[in-house]
C-alpha atoms as a PDB file:
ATOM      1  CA  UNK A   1      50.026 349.727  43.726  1.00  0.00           C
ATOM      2  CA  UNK A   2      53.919 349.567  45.134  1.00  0.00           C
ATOM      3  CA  UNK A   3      56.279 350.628  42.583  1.00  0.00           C
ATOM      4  CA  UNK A   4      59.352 352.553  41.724  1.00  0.00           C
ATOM      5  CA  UNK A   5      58.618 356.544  41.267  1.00  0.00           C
ATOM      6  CA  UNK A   6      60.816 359.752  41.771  1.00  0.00           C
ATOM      7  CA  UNK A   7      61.160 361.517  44.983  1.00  0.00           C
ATOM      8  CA  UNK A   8      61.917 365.328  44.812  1.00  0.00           C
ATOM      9  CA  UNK A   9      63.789 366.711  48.024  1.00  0.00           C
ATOM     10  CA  UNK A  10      62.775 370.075  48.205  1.00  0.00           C
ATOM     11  CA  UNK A  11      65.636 371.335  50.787  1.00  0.00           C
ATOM     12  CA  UNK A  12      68.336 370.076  47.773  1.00  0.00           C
ATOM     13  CA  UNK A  13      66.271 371.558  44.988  1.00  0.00           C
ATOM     14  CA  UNK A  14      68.089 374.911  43.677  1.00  0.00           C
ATOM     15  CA  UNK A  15      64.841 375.550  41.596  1.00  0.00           C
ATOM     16  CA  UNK A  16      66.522 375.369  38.220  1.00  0.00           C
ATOM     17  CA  UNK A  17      63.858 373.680  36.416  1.00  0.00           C
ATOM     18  CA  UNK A  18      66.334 371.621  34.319  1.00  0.00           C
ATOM     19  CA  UNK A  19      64.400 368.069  35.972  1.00  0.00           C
ATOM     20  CA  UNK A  20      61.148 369.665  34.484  1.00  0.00           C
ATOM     21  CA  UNK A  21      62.126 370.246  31.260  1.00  0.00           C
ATOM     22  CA  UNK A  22      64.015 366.831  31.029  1.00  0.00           C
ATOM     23  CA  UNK A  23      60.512 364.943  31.852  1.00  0.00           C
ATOM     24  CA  UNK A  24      58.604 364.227  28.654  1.00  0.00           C
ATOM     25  CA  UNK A  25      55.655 363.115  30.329  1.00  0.00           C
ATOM     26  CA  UNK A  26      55.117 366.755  32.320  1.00  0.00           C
ATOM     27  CA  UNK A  27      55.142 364.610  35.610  1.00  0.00           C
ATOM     28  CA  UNK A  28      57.573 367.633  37.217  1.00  0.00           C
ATOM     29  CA  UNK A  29      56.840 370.923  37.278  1.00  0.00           C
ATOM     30  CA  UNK A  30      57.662 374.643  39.292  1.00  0.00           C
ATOM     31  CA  UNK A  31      55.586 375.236  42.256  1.00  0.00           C
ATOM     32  CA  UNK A  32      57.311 378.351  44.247  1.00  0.00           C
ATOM     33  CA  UNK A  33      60.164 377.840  42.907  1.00  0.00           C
ATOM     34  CA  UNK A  34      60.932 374.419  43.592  1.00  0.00           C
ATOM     35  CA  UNK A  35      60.370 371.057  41.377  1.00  0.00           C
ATOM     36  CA  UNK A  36      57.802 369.264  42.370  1.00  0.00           C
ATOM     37  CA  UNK A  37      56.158 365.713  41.438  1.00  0.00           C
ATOM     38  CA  UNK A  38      52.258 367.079  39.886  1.00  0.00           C
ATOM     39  CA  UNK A  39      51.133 363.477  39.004  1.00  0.00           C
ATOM     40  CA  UNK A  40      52.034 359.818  40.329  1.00  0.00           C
ATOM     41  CA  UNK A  41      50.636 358.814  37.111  1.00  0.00           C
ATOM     42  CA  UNK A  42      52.792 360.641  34.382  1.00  0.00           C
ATOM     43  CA  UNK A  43      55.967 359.107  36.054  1.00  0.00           C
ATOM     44  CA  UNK A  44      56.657 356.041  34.076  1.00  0.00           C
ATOM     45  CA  UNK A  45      59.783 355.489  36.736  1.00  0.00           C
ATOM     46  CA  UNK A  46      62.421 355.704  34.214  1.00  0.00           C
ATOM     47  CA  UNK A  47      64.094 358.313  35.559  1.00  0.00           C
ATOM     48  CA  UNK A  48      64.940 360.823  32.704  1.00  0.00           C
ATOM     49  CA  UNK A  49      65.423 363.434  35.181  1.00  0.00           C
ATOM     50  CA  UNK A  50      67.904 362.266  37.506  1.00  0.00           C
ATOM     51  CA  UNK A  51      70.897 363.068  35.642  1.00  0.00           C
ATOM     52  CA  UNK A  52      70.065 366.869  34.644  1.00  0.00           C
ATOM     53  CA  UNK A  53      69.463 367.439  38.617  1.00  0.00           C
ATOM     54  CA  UNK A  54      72.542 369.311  39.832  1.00  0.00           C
ATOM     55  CA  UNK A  55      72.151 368.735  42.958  1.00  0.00           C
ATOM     56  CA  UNK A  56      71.109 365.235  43.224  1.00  0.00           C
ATOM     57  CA  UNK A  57      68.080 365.978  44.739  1.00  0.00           C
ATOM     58  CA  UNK A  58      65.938 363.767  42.608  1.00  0.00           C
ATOM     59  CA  UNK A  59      65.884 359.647  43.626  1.00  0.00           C
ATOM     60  CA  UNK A  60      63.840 356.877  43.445  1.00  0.00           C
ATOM     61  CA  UNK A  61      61.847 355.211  45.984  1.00  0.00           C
ATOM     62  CA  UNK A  62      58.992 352.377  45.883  1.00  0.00           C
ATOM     63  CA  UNK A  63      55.744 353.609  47.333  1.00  0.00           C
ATOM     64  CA  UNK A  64      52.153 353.387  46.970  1.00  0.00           C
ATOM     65  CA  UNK A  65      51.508 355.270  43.812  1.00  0.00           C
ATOM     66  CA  UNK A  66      48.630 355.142  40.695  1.00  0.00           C
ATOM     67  CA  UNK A  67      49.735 352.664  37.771  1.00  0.00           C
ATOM     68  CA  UNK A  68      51.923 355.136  34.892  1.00  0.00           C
ATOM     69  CA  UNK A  69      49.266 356.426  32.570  1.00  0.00           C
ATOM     70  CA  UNK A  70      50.015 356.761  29.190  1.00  0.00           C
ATOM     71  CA  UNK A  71      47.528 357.758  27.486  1.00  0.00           C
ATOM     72  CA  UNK A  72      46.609 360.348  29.664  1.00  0.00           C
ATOM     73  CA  UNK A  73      50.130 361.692  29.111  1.00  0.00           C
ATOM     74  CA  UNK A  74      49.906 361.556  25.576  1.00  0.00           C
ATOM     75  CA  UNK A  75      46.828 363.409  25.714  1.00  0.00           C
ATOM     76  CA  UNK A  76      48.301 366.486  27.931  1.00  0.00           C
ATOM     77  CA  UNK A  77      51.421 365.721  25.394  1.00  0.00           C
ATOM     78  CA  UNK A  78      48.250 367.094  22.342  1.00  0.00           C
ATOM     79  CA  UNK A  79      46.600 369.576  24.210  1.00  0.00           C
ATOM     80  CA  UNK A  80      50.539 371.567  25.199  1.00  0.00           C
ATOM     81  CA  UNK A  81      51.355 370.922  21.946  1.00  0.00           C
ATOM     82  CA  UNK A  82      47.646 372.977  20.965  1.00  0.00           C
ATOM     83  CA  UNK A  83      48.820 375.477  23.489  1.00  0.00           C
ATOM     84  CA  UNK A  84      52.499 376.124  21.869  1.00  0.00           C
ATOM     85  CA  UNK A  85      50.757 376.405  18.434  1.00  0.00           C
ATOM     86  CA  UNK A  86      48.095 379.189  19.321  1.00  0.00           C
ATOM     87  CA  UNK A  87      50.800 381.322  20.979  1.00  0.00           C
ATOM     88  CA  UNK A  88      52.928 381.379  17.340  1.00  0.00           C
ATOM     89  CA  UNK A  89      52.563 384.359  15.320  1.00  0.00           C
ATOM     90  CA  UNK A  90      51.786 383.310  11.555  1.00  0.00           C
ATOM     91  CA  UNK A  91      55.366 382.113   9.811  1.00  0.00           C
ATOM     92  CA  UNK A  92      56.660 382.332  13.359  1.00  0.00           C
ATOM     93  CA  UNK A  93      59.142 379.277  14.458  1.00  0.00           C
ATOM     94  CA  UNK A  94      59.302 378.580  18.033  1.00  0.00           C
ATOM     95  CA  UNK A  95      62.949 378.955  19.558  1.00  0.00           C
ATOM     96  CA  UNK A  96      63.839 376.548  21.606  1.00  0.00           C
ATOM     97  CA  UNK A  97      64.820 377.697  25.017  1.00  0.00           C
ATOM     98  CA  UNK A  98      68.252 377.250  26.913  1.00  0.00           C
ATOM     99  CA  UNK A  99      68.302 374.825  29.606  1.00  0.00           C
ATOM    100  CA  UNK A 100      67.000 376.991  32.815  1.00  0.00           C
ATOM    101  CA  UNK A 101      70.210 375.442  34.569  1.00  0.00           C
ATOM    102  CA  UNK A 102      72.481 377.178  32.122  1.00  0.00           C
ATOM    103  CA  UNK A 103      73.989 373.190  31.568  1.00  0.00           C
ATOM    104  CA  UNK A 104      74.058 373.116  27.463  1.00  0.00           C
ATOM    105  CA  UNK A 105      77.180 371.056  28.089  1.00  0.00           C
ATOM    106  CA  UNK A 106      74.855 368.261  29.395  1.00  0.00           C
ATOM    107  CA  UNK A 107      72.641 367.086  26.652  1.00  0.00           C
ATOM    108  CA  UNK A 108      73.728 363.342  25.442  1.00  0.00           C
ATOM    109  CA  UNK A 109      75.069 362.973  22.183  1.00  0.00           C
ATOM    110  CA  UNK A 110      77.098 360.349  20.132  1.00  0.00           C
ATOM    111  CA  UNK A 111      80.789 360.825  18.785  1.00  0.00           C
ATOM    112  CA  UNK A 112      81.818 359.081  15.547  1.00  0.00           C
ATOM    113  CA  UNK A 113      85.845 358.739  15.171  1.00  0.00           C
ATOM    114  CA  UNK A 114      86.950 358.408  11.882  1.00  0.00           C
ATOM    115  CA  UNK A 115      89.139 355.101  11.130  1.00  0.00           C
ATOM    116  CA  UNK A 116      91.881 357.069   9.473  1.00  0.00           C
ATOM    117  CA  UNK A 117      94.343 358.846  11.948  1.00  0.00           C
ATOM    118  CA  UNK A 118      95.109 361.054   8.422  1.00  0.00           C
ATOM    119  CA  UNK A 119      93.374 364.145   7.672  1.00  0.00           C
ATOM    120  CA  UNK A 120      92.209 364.217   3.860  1.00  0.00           C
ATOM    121  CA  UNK A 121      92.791 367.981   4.086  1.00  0.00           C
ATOM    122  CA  UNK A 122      96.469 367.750   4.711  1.00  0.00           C
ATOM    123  CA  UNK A 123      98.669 370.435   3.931  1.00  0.00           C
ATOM    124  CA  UNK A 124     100.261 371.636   0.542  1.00  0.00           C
ATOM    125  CA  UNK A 125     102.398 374.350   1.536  1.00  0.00           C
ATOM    126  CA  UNK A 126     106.288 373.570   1.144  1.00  0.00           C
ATOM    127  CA  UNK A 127     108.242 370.868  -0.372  1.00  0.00           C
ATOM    128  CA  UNK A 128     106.525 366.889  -0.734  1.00  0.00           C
ATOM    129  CA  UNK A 129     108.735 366.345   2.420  1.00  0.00           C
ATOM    130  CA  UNK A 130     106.828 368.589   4.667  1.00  0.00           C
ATOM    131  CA  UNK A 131     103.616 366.943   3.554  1.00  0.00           C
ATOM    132  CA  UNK A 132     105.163 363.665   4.077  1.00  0.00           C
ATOM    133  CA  UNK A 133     106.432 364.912   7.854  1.00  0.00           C
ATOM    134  CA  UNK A 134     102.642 366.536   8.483  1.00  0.00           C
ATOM    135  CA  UNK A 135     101.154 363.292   7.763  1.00  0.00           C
ATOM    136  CA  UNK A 136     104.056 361.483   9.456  1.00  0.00           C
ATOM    137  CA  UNK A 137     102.824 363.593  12.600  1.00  0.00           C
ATOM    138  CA  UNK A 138      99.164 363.123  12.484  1.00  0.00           C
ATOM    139  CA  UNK A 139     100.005 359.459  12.503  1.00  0.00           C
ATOM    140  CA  UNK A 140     101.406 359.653  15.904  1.00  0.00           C
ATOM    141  CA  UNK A 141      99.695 362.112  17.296  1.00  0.00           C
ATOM    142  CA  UNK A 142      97.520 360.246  20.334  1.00  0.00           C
ATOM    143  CA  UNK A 143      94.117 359.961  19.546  1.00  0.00           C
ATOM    144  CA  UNK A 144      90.808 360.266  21.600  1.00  0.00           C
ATOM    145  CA  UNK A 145      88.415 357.565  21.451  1.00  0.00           C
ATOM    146  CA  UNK A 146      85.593 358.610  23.746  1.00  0.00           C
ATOM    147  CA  UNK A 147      82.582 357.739  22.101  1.00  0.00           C
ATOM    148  CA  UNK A 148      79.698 359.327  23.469  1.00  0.00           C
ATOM    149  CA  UNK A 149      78.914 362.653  26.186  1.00  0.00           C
ATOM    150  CA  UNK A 150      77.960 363.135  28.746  1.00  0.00           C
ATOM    151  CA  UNK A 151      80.415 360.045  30.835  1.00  0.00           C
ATOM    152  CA  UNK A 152      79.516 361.084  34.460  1.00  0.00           C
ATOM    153  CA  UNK A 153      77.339 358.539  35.763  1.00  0.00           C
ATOM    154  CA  UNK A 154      75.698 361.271  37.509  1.00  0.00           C
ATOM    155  CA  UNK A 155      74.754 362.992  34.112  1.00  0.00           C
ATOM    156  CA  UNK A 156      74.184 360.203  31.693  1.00  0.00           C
ATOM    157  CA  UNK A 157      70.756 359.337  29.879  1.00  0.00           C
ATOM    158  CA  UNK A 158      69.155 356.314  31.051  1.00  0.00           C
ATOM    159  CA  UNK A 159      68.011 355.495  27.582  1.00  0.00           C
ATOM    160  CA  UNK A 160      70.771 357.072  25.671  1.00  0.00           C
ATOM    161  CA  UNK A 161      71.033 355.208  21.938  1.00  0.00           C
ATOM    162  CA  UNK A 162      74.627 354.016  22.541  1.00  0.00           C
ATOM    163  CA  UNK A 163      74.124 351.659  25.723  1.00  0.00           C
ATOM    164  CA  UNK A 164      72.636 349.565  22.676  1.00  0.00           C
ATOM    165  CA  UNK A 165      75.023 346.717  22.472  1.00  0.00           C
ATOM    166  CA  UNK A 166      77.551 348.611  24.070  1.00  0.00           C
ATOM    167  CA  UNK A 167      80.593 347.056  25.491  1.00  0.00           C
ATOM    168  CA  UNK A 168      80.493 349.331  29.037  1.00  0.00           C
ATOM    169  CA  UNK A 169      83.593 350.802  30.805  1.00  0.00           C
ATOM    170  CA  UNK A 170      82.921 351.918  34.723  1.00  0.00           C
ATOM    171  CA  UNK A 171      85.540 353.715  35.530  1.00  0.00           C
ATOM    172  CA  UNK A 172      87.007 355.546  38.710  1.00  0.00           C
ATOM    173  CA  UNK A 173      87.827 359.350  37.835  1.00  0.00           C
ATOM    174  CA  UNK A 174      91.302 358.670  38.870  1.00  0.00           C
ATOM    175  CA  UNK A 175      92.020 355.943  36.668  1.00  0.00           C
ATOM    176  CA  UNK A 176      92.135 357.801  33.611  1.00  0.00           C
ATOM    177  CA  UNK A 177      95.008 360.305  35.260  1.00  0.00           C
ATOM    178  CA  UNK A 178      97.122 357.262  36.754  1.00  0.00           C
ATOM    179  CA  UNK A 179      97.233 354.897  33.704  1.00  0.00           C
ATOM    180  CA  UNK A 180      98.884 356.506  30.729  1.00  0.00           C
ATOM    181  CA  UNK A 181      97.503 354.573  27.807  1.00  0.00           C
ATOM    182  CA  UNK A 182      93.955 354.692  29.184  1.00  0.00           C
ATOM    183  CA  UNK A 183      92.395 355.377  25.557  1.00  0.00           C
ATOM    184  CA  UNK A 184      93.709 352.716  24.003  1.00  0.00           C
ATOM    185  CA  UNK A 185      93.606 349.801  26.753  1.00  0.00           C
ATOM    186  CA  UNK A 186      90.063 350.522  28.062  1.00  0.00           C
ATOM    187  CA  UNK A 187      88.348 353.372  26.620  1.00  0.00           C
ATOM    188  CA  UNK A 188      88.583 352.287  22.872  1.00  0.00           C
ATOM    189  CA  UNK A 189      85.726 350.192  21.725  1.00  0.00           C
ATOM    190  CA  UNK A 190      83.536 351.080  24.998  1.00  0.00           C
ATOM    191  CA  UNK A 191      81.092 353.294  26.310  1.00  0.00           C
ATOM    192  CA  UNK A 192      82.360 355.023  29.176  1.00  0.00           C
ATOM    193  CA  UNK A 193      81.094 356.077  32.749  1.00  0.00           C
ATOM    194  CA  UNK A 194      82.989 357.619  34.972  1.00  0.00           C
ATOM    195  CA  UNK A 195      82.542 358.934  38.691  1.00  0.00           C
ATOM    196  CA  UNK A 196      83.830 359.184  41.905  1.00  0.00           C
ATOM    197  CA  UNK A 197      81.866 357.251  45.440  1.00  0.00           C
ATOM    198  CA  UNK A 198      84.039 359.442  47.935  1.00  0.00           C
ATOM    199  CA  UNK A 199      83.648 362.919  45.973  1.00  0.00           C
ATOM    200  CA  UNK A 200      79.950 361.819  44.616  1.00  0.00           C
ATOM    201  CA  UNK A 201      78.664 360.890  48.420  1.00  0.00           C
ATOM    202  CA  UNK A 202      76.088 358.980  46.061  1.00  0.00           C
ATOM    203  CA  UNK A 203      75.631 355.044  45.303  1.00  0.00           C
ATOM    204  CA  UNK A 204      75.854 354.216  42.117  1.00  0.00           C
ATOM    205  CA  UNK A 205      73.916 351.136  42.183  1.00  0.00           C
ATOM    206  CA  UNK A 206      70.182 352.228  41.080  1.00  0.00           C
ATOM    207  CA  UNK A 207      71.132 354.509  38.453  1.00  0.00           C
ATOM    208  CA  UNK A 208      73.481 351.875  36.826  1.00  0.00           C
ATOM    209  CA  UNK A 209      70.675 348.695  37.320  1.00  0.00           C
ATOM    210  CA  UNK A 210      68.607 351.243  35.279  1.00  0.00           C
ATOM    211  CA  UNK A 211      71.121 351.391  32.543  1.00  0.00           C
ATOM    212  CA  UNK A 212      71.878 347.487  32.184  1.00  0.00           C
ATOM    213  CA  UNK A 213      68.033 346.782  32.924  1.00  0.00           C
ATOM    214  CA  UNK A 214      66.946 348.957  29.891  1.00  0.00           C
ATOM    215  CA  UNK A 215      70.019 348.196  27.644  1.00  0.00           C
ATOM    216  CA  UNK A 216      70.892 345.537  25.902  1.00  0.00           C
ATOM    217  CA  UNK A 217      74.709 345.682  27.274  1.00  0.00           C
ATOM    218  CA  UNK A 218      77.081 343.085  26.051  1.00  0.00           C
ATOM    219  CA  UNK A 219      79.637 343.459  28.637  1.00  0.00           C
ATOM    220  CA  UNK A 220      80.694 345.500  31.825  1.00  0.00           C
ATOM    221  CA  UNK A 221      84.326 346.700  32.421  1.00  0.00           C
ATOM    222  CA  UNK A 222      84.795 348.297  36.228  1.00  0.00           C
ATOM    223  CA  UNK A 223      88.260 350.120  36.045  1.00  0.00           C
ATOM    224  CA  UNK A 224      89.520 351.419  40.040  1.00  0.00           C
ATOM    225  CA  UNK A 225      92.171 352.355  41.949  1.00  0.00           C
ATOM    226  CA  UNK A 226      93.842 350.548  44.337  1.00  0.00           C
ATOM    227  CA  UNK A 227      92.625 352.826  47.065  1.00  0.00           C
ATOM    228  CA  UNK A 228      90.198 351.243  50.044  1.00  0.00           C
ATOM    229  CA  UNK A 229      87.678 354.123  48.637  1.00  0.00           C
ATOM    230  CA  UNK A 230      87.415 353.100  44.940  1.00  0.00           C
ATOM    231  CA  UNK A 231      85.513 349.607  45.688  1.00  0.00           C
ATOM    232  CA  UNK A 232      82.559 351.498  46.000  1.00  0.00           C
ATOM    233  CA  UNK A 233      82.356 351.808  42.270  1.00  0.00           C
ATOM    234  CA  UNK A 234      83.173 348.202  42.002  1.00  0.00           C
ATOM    235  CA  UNK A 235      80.412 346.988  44.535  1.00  0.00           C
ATOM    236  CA  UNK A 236      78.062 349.223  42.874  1.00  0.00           C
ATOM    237  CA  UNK A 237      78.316 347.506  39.559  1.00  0.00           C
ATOM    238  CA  UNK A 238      78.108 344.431  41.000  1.00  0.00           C
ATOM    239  CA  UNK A 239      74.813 345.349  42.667  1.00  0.00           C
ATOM    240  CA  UNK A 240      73.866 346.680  39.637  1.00  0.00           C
ATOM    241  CA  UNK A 241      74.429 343.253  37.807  1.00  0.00           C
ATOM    242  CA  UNK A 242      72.528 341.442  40.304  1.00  0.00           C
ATOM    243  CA  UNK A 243      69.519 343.548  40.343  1.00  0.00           C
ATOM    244  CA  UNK A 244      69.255 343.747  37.025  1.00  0.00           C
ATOM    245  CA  UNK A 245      68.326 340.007  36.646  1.00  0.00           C
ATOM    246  CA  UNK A 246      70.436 339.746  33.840  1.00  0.00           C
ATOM    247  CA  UNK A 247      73.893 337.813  33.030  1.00  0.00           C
ATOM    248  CA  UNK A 248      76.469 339.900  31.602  1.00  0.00           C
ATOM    249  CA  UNK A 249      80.195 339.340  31.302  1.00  0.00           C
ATOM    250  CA  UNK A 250      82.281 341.233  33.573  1.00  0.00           C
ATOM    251  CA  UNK A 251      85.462 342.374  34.699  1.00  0.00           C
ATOM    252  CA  UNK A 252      87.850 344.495  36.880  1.00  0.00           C
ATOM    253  CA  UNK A 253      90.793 346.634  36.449  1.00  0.00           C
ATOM    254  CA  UNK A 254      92.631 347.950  39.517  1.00  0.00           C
ATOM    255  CA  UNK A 255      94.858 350.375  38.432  1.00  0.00           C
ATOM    256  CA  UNK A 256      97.951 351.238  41.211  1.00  0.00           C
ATOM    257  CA  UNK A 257      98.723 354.909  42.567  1.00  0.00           C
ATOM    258  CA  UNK A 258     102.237 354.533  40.408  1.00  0.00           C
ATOM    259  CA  UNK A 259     100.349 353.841  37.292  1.00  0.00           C
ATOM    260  CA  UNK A 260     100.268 349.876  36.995  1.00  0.00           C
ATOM    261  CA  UNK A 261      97.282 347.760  36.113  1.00  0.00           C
ATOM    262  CA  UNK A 262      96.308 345.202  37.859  1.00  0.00           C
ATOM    263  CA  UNK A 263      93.779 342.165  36.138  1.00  0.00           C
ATOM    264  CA  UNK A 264      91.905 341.266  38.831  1.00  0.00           C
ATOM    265  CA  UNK A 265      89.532 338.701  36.793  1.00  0.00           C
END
């Protein structure tokens, strides 16, 4: 059958291993040093492993390929699992290993701001009017309302828990230098994605449709710069919306080189 599956270019590959260990189904693994698809069928297609790659040498591409086979995953799942339990030592815990890559910094995981700009630990040295001035200061103190890492398009999960009913910002890497109140106008309330077309040299447009396809996204925000470069982040989502199949609200933000915004619809 023709359908979507990962292609691994071995001249990028830097043999880190981090695409193997992101693939739950054991469809990658090390063969002389370089990743390397075992089995058409343990691909399901989702592509878990694109974002660890750090050197984009992972894609997809539509071939002839066997049907994704999941219960013969979930059996090699039991038997490494069998494995990994006759190698412990009795009482022995198994360590969990770091990320061959040496890319900790990478793994996806949620950030919950508090509603209060206050601390509840505020504090009690000096006079009530320093406490009343500390508090004073926290309350204007600027704020970070990033919700979620990794935000490189590049790096982000697929499947990450927070694309559920997210409101999604796309943002150019630029954007968030050029437009001082950047947290508050477009960051706050979103999940955010950022990443460059020039600097990238990648198109955005299949790992995004992969996002919006398995995500029940309520709305797409594309924030750019002015510059002829930056609508390749803008025709990306677009392509992205299309190919998805599905009808989402969206807008874009141009934002100039002197800081100004620009609503473009």
């Amino acid at each position: 059958m023709i359908r979507k599956i990962i292609e691994i270019n071995e001249e990028k590959c830097n043999g880190c291993g981090a695409c193997a260990m992101a693939c739950h189904e054991g469809a990658i693994g090390m063969v002389n040093g370089k990743a390397k698809l075992l089995r058409d069928d343990y691909c399901d297609g989702l592509g878990d492993c694109l974002p660890t790659c750090p050197t984009g040498a992972i894609s997809f591409v539509e071939r002839e390929a066997a049907a994704y086979d999941e219960a013969a995953v979930m059996a090699a799942k039991q038997v490494r699992g069998e494995q990994i339990e006759k190698k412990k030592k009795p009482g022995e815990q198994m360590k969990q290993e770091p990320l061959p890559c040496g890319c900790p910094g990478s793994a996806a995981r949620a950030i919950v701001r508090r509603d209060s700009v206050c601390s509840d630990k505020e504090t009690t040295s000096g006079a009530g009017g320093e406490i009343q001035k500390d508090r004073e200061r926290q309350a204007h103190k600027p704020q970070s309302e990033l919700r979620q890492w990794p935000l490189q398009i590049k790096l982000a999960p697929v499947n990450a828990q927070w694309f559920e009913g997210a409101r999604l910002l796309v943002a150019a890497d630029c954007s968030a230098y050029a437009y001082a109140n950047f947290h508050q106008d477009f960051i706050k309330g979103h999940i955010t994605l950022v990443g460059c077309p020039k600097l990238d040299g990648v198109d955005y447009a299949d790992k995004l449709t992969e996002i919006i396809r398995n995500n029940e996204i309520k709305s797409v925000t594309v924030v750019r710069m002015e510059v002829p470069c930056c609508g390749g982040i803008e025709i990306a989502v677009k392509t992205a919306l299309q190919n998805s199949g599905k009808m989402i609200p969206w807008n874009v933000v141009t934002i100039t080189t002197d800081g100004n915004r620009i609503d473009n619809m």
